[in-house]
C-alpha atoms as a PDB file:
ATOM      1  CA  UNK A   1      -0.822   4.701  -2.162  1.00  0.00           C
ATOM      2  CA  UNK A   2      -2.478   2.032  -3.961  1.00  0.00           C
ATOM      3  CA  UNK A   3      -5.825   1.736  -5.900  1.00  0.00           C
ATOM      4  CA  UNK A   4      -7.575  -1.330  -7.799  1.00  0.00           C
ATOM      5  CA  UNK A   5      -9.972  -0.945 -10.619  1.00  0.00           C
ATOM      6  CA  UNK A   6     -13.087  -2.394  -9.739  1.00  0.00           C
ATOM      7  CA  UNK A   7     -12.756  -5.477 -12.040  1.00  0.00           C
ATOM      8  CA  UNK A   8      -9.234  -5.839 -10.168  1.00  0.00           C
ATOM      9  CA  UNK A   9      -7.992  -6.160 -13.967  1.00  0.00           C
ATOM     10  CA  UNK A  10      -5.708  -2.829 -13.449  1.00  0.00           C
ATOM     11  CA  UNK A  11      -3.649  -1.791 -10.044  1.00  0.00           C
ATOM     12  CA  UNK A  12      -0.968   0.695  -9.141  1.00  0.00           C
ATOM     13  CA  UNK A  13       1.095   0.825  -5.958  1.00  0.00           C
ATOM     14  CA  UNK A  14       2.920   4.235  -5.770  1.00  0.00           C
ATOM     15  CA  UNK A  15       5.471   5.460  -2.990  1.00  0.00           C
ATOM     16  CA  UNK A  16       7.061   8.151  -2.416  1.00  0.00           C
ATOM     17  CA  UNK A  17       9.916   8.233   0.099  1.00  0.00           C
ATOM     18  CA  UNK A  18      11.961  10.916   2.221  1.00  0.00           C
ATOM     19  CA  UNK A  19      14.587   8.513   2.788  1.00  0.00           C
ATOM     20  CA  UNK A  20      14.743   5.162   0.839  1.00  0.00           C
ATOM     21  CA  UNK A  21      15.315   2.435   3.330  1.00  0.00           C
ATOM     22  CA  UNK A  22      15.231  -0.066   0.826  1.00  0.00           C
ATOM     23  CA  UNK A  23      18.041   1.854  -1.033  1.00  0.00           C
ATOM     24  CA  UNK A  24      21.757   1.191  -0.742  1.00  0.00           C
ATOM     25  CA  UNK A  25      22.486   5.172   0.038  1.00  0.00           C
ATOM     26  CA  UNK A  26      20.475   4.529   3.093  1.00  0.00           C
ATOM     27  CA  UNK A  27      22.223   1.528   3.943  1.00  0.00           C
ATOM     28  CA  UNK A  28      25.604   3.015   3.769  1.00  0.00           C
ATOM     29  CA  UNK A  29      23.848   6.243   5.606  1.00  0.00           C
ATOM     30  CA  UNK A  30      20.646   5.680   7.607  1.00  0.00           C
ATOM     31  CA  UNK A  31      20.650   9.592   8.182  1.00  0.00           C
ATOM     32  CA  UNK A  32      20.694  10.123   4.110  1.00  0.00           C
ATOM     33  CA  UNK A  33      17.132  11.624   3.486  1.00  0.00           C
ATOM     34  CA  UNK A  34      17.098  11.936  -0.323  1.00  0.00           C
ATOM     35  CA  UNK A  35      13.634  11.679  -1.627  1.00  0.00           C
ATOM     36  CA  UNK A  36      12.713   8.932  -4.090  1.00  0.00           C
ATOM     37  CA  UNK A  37       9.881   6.729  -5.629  1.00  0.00           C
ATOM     38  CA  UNK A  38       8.921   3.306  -6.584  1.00  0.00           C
ATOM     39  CA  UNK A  39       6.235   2.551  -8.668  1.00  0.00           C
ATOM     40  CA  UNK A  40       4.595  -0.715  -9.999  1.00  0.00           C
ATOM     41  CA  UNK A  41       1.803  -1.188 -12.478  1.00  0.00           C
ATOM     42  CA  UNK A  42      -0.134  -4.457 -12.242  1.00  0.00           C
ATOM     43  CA  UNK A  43      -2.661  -6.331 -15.483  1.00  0.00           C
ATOM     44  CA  UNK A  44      -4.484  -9.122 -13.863  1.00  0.00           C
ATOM     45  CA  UNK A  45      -2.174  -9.813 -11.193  1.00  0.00           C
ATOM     46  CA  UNK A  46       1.029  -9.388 -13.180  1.00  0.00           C
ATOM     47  CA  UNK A  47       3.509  -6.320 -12.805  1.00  0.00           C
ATOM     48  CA  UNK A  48       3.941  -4.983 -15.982  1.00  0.00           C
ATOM     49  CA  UNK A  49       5.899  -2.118 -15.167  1.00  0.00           C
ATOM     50  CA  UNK A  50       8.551  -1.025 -12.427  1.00  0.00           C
ATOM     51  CA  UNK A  51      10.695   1.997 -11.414  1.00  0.00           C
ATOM     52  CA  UNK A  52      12.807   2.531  -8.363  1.00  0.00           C
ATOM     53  CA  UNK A  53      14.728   5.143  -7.763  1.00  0.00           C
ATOM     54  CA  UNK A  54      16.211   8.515  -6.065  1.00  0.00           C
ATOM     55  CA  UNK A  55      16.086  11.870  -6.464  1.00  0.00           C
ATOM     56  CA  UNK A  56      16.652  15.789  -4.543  1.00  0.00           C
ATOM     57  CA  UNK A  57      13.767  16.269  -2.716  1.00  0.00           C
ATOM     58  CA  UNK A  58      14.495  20.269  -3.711  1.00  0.00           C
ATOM     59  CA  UNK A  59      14.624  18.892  -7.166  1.00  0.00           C
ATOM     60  CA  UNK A  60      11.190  21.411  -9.297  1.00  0.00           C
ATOM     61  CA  UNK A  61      11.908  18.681 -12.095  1.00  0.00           C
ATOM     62  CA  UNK A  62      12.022  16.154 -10.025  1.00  0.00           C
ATOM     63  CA  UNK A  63      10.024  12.543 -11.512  1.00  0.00           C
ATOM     64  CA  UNK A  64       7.623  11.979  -8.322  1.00  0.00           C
ATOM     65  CA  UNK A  65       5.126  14.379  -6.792  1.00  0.00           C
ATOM     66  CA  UNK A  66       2.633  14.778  -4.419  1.00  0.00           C
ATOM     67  CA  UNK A  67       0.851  17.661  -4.515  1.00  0.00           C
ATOM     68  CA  UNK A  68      -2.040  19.090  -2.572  1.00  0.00           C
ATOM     69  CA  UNK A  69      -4.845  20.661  -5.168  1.00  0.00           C
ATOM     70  CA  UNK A  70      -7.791  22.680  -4.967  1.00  0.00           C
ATOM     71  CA  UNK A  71     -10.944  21.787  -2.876  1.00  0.00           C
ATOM     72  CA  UNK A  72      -8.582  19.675  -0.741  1.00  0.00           C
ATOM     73  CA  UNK A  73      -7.762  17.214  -3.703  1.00  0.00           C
ATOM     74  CA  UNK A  74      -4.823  15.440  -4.389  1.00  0.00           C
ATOM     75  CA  UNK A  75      -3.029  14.048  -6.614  1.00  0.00           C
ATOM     76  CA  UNK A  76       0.110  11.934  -7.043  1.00  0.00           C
ATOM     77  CA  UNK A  77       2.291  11.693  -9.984  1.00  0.00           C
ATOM     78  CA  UNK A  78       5.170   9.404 -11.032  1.00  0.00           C
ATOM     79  CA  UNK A  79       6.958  10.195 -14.648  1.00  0.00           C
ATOM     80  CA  UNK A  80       9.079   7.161 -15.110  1.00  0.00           C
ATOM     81  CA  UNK A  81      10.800   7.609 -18.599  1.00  0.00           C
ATOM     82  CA  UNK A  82      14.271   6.209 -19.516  1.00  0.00           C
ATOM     83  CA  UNK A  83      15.080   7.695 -23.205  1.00  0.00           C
ATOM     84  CA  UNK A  84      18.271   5.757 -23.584  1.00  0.00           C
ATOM     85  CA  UNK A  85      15.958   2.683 -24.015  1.00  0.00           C
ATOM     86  CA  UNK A  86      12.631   4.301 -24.957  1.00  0.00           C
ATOM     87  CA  UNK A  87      10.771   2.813 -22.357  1.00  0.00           C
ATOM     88  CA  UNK A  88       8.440   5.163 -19.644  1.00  0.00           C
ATOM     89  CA  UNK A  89       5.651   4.284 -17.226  1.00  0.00           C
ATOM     90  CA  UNK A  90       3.206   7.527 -16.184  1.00  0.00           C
ATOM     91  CA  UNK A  91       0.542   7.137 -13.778  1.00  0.00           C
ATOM     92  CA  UNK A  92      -1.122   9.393 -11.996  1.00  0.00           C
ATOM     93  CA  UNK A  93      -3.872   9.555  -9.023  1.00  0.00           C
ATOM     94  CA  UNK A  94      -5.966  12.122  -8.498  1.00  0.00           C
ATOM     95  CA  UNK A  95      -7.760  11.666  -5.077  1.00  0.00           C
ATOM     96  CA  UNK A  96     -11.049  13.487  -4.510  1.00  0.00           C
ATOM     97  CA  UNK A  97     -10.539  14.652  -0.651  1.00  0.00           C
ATOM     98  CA  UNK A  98     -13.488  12.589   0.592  1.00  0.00           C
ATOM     99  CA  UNK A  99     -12.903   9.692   2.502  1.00  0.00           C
ATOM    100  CA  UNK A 100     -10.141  11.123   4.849  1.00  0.00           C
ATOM    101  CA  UNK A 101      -9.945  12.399   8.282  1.00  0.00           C
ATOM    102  CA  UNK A 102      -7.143  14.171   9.209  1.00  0.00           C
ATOM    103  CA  UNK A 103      -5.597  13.699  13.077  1.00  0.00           C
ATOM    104  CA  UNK A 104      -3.584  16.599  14.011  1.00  0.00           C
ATOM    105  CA  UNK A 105      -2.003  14.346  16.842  1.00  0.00           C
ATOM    106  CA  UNK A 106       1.671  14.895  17.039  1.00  0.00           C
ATOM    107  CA  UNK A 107       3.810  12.009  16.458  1.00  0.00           C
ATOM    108  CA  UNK A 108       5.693  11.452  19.174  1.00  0.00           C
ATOM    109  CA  UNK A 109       6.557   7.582  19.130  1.00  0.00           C
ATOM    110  CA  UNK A 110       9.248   5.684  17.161  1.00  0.00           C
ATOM    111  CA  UNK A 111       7.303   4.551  14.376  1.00  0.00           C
ATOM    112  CA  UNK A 112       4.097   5.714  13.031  1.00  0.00           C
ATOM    113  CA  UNK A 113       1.270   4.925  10.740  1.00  0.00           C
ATOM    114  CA  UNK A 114      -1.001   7.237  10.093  1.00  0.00           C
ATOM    115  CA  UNK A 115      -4.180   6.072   7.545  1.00  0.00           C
ATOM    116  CA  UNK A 116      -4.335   9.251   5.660  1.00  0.00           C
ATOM    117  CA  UNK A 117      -7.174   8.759   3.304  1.00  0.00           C
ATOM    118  CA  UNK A 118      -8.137   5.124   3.282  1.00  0.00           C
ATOM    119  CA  UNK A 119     -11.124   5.476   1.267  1.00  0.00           C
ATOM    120  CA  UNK A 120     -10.911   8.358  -1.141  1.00  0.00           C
ATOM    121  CA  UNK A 121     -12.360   8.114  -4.698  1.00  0.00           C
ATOM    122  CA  UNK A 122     -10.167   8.567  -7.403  1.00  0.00           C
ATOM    123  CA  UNK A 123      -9.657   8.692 -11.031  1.00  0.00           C
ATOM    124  CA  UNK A 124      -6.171   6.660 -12.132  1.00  0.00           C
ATOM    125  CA  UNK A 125      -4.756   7.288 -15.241  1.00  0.00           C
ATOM    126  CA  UNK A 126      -1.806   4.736 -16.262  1.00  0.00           C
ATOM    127  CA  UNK A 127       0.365   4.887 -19.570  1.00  0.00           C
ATOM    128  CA  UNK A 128       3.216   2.842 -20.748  1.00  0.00           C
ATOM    129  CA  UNK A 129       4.961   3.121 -23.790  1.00  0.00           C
ATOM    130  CA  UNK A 130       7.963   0.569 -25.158  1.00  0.00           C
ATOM    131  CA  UNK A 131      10.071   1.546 -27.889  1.00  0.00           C
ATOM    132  CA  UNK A 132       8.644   4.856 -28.432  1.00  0.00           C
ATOM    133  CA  UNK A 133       5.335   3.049 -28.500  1.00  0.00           C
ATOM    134  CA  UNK A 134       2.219   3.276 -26.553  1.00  0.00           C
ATOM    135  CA  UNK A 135       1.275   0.131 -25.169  1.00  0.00           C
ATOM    136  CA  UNK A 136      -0.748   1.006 -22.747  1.00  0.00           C
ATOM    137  CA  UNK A 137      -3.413   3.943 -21.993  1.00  0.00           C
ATOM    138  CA  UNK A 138      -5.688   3.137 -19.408  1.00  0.00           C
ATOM    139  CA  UNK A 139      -7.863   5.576 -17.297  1.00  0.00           C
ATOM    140  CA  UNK A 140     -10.371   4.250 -14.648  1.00  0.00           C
ATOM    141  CA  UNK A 141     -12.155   5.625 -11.450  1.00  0.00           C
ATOM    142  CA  UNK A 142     -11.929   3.780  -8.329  1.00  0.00           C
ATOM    143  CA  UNK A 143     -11.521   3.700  -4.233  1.00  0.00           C
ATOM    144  CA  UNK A 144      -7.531   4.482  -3.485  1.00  0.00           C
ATOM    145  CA  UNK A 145      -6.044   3.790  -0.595  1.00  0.00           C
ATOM    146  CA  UNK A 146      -3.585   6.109   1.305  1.00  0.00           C
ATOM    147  CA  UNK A 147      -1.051   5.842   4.239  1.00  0.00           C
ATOM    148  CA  UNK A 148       1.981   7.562   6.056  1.00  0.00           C
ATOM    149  CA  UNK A 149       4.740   5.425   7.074  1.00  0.00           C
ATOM    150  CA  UNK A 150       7.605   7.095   9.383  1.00  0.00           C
ATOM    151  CA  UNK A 151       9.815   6.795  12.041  1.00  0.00           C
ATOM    152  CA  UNK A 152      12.842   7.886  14.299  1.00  0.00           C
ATOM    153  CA  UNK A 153      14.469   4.374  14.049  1.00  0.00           C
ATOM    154  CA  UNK A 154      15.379   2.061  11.478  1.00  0.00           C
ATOM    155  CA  UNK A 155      12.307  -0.803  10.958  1.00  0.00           C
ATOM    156  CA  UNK A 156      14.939  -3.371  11.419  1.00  0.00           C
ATOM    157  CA  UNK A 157      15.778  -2.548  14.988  1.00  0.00           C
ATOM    158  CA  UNK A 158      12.237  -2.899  16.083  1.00  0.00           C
ATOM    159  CA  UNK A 159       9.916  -6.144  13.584  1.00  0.00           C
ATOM    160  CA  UNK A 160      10.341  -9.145  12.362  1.00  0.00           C
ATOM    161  CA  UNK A 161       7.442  -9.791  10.383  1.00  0.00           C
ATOM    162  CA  UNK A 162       4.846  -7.513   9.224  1.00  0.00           C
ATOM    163  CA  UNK A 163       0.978  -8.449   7.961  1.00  0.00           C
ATOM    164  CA  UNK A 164      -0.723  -5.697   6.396  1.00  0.00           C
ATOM    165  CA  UNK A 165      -3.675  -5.690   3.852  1.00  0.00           C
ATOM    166  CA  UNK A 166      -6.608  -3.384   3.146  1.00  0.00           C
ATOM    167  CA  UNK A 167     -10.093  -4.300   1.292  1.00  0.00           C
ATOM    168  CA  UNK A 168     -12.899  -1.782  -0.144  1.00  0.00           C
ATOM    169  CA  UNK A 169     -16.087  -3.364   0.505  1.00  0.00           C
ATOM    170  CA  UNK A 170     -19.289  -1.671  -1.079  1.00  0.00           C
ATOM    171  CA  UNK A 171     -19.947   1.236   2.400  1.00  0.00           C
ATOM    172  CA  UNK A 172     -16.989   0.354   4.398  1.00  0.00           C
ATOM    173  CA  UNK A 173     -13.073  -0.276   3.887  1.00  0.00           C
ATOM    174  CA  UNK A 174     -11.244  -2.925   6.069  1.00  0.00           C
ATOM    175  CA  UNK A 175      -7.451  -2.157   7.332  1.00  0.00           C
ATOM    176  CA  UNK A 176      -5.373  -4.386   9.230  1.00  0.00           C
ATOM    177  CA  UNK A 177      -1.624  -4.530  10.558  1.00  0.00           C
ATOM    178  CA  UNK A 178       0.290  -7.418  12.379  1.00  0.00           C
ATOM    179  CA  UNK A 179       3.997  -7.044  13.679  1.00  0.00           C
ATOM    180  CA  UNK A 180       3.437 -10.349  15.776  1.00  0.00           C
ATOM    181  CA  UNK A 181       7.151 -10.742  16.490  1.00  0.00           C
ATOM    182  CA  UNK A 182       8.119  -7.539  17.119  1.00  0.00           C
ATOM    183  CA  UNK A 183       9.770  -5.441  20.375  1.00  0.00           C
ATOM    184  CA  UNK A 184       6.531  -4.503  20.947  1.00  0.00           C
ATOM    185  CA  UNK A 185       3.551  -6.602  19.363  1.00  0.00           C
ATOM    186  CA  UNK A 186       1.470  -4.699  17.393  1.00  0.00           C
ATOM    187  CA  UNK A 187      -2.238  -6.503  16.182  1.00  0.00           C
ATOM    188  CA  UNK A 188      -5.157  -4.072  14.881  1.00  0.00           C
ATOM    189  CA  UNK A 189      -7.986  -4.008  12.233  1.00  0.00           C
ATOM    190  CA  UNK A 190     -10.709  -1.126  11.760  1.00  0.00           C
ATOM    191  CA  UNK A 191     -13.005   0.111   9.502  1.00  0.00           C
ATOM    192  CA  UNK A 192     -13.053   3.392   7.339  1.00  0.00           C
ATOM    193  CA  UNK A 193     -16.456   4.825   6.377  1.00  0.00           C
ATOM    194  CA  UNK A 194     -17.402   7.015   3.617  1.00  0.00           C
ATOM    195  CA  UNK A 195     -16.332  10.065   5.541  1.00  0.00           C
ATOM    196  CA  UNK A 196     -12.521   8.894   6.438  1.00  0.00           C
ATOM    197  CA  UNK A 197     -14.077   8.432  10.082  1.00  0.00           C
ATOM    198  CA  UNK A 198     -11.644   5.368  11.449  1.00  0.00           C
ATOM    199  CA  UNK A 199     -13.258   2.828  13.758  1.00  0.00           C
ATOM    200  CA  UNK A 200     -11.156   0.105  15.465  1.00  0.00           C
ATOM    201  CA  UNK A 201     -12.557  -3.585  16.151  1.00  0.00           C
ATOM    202  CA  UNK A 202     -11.732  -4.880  19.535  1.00  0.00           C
ATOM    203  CA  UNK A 203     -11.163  -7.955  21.489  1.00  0.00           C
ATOM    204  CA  UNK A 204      -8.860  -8.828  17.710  1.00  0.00           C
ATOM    205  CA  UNK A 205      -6.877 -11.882  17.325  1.00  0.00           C
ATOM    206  CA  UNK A 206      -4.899 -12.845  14.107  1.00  0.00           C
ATOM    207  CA  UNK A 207      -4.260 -16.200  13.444  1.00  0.00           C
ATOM    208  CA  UNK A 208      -2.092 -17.000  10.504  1.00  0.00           C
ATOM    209  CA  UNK A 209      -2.426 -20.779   8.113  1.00  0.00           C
ATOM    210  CA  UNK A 210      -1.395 -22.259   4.917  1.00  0.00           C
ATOM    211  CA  UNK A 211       3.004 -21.588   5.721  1.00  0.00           C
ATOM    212  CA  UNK A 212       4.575 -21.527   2.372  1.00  0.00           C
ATOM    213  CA  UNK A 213       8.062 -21.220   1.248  1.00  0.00           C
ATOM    214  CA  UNK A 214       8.730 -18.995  -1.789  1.00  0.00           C
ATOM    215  CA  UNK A 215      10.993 -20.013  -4.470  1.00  0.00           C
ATOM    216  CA  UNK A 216      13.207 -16.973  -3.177  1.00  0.00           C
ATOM    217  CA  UNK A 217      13.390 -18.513   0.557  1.00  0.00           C
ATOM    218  CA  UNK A 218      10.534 -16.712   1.803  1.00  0.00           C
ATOM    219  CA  UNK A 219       8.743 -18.263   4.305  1.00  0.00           C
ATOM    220  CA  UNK A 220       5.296 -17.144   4.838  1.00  0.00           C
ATOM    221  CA  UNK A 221       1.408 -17.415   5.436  1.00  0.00           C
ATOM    222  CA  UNK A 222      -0.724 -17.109   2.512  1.00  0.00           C
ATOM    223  CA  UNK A 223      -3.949 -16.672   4.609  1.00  0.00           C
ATOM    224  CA  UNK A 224      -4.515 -14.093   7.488  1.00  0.00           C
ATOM    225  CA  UNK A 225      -7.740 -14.821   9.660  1.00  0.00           C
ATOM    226  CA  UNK A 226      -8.992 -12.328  12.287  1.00  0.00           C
ATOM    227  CA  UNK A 227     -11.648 -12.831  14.665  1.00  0.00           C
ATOM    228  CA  UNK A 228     -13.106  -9.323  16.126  1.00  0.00           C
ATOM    229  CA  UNK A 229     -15.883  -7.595  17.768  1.00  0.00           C
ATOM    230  CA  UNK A 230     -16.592  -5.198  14.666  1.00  0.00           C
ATOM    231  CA  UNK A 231     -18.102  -1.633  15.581  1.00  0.00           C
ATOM    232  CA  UNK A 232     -21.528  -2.294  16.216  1.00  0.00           C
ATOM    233  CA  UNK A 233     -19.830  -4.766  19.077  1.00  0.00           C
ATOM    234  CA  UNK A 234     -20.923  -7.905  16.655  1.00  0.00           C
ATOM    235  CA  UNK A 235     -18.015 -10.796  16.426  1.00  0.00           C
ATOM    236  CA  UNK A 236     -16.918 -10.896  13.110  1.00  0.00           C
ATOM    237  CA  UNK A 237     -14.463 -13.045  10.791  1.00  0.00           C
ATOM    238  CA  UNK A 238     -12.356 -11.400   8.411  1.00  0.00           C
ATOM    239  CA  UNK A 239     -10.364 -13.230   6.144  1.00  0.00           C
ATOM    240  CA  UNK A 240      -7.232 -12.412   3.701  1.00  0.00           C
ATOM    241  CA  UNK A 241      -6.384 -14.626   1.125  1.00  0.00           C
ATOM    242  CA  UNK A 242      -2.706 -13.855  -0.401  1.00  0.00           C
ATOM    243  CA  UNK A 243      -3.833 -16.183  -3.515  1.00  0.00           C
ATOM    244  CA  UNK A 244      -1.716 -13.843  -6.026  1.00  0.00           C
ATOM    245  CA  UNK A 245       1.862 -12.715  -5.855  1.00  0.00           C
ATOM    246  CA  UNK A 246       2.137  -9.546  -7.845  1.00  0.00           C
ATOM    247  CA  UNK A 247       5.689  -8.943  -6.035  1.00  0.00           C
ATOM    248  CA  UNK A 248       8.116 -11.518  -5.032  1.00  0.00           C
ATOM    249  CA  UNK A 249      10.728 -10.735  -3.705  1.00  0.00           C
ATOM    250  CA  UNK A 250      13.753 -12.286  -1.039  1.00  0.00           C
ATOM    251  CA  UNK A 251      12.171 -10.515   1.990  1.00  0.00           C
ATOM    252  CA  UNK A 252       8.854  -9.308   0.405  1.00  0.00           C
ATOM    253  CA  UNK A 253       5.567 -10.183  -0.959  1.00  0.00           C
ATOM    254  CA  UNK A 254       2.903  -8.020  -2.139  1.00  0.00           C
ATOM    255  CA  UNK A 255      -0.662  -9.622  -3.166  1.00  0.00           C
ATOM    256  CA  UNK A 256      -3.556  -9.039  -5.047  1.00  0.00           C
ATOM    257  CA  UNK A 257      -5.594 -10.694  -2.235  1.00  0.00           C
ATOM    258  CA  UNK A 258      -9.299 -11.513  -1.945  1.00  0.00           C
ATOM    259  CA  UNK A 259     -10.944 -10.716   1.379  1.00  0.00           C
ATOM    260  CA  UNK A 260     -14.395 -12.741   3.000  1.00  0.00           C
ATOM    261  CA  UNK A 261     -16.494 -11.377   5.964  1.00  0.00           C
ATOM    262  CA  UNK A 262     -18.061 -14.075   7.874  1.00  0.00           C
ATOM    263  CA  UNK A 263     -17.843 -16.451   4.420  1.00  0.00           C
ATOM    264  CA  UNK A 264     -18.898 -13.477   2.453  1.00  0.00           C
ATOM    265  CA  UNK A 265     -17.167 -12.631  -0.445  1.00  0.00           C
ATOM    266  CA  UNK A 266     -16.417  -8.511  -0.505  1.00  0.00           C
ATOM    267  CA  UNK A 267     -14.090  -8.070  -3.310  1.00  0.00           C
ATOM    268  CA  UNK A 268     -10.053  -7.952  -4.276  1.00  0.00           C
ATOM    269  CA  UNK A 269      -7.647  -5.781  -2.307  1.00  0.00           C
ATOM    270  CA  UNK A 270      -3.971  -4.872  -1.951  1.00  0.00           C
ATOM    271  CA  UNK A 271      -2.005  -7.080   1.424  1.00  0.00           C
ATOM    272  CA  UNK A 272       1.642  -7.455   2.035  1.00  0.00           C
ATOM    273  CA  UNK A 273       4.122  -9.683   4.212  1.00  0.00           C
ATOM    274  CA  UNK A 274       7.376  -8.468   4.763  1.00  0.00           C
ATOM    275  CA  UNK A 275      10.165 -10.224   6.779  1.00  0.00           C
ATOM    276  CA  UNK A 276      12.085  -6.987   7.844  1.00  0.00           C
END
């Protein structure tokens, strides 16, 4: 889950995991399923706070939930507080219920994505404290954004690269993923009205410019075009521009990226390249 204030001033990217493949229990044990959570806080493009780690998923103490509420809201918490060093990040999203559209599809396949409310409205709450101190107490309402990821294989068996990015425009959120160099190529982009209801464009192709190598090795694109026939059957140019690292890491970037519709500006949003 992820969510942007409007001013793009104050972001949150929260996971929570059944099975941490990025974890070394699940590299020593692909089958391990412990539950666990990452969370990062972001001011103006900089992380300001991280946490990464594992836990029971029978664990009623546990420091990450996600729990279903009343009137079909939601609302995910992490509680990331380390009293040996008096240091703690809390943030928690409460989503409103609107702007999702459940599938009840089985999932069948090896992997699967499912975009489980990619336009809800929210209300974010983030505080940090250092040293015993509050530092930070922040509470804003926004659009969040809200996928599944899962699968029967390990990621690394099947991509190579992987493009994904999501902007919320003022009626309409835009979604894309790219596994260009996988087993099985994988290229889409849709968008999400008001109501959750998912449209895919058509005719898509992804073209990727400005290569870059990271000071960690990473090569990558910094700019994701893609050319489509949007969902009134109109040809349309969307654009992702991965100006701002907010994570950098040996096989992964996240970006605080800013999106234009045939040379439109529509706003900041959250994309991602990972080399898996």
């Amino acid at each position: 889950m992820d969510a942007l204030s409007a001013d793009a001033e104050w972001g949150v990217v929260m996971i929570v995991f059944r099975g941490m493949p990025m974890s070394p229990n699940y590299l020593d044990d692909p089958n391990d399923l412990t539950g666990g959570y990452s969370l990062s806080v972001y001011h103006r493009g900089v992380r300001v706070a991280f946490a990464f780690a594992g836990e029971p998923l029978d664990d009623p103490s546990g420091k990450a939930e996600f729990t279903k509420l009343d009137e079909g809201r939601h609302v995910c918490r992490i509680d990331a507080t380390m009293p040996g060093i008096k240091r703690s990040a809390r943030v928690e999203v409460v989503l409103s219920g609107e702007g999702a559209a459940p599938s009840k599809e089985e999932f069948t396949a090896d992997h699967g994505w499912v975009l489980a409310a990619p336009r809800s409205p929210c209300t974010v709450h983030i505080e940090l404290a250092e040293g015993g101190r509050t530092t930070v107490d922040e509470t804003f309402e926004t659009l969040a954004y809200h996928d599944h990821n899962m699968g029967r294989r390990a990621m690394s068996d099947d991509f190579r690269e992987w493009f994904w990015g999501r902007v919320h425009a003022s009626d309409r959120t835009y979604v894309y993923l790219a596994t260009p160099n996988a087993t099985t190529p994988f290229s889409w982009v849709g968008e999400v009205d008001d109501r959750g209801l998912v449209t895919p464009w058509t005719d898509v192709d992804f073209t990727y410019e400005y290569p870059w190598l990271s000071f960690m090795g990473l090569s990558l694109h910094r700019r994701v075009m893609i050319h489509g026939l949007g969902a009134d059957g109109v040809r349309r140019l969307l654009i992702c521009d991965n100006v701002r690292a907010c994570e950098n890491g040996p096989f992964y970037q996240r970006y605080i990226s800013r999106w234009t519709l045939n040379g439109v500006d529509i706003g900041s949003g959250t994309s991602e390249f990972m080399h898996v």
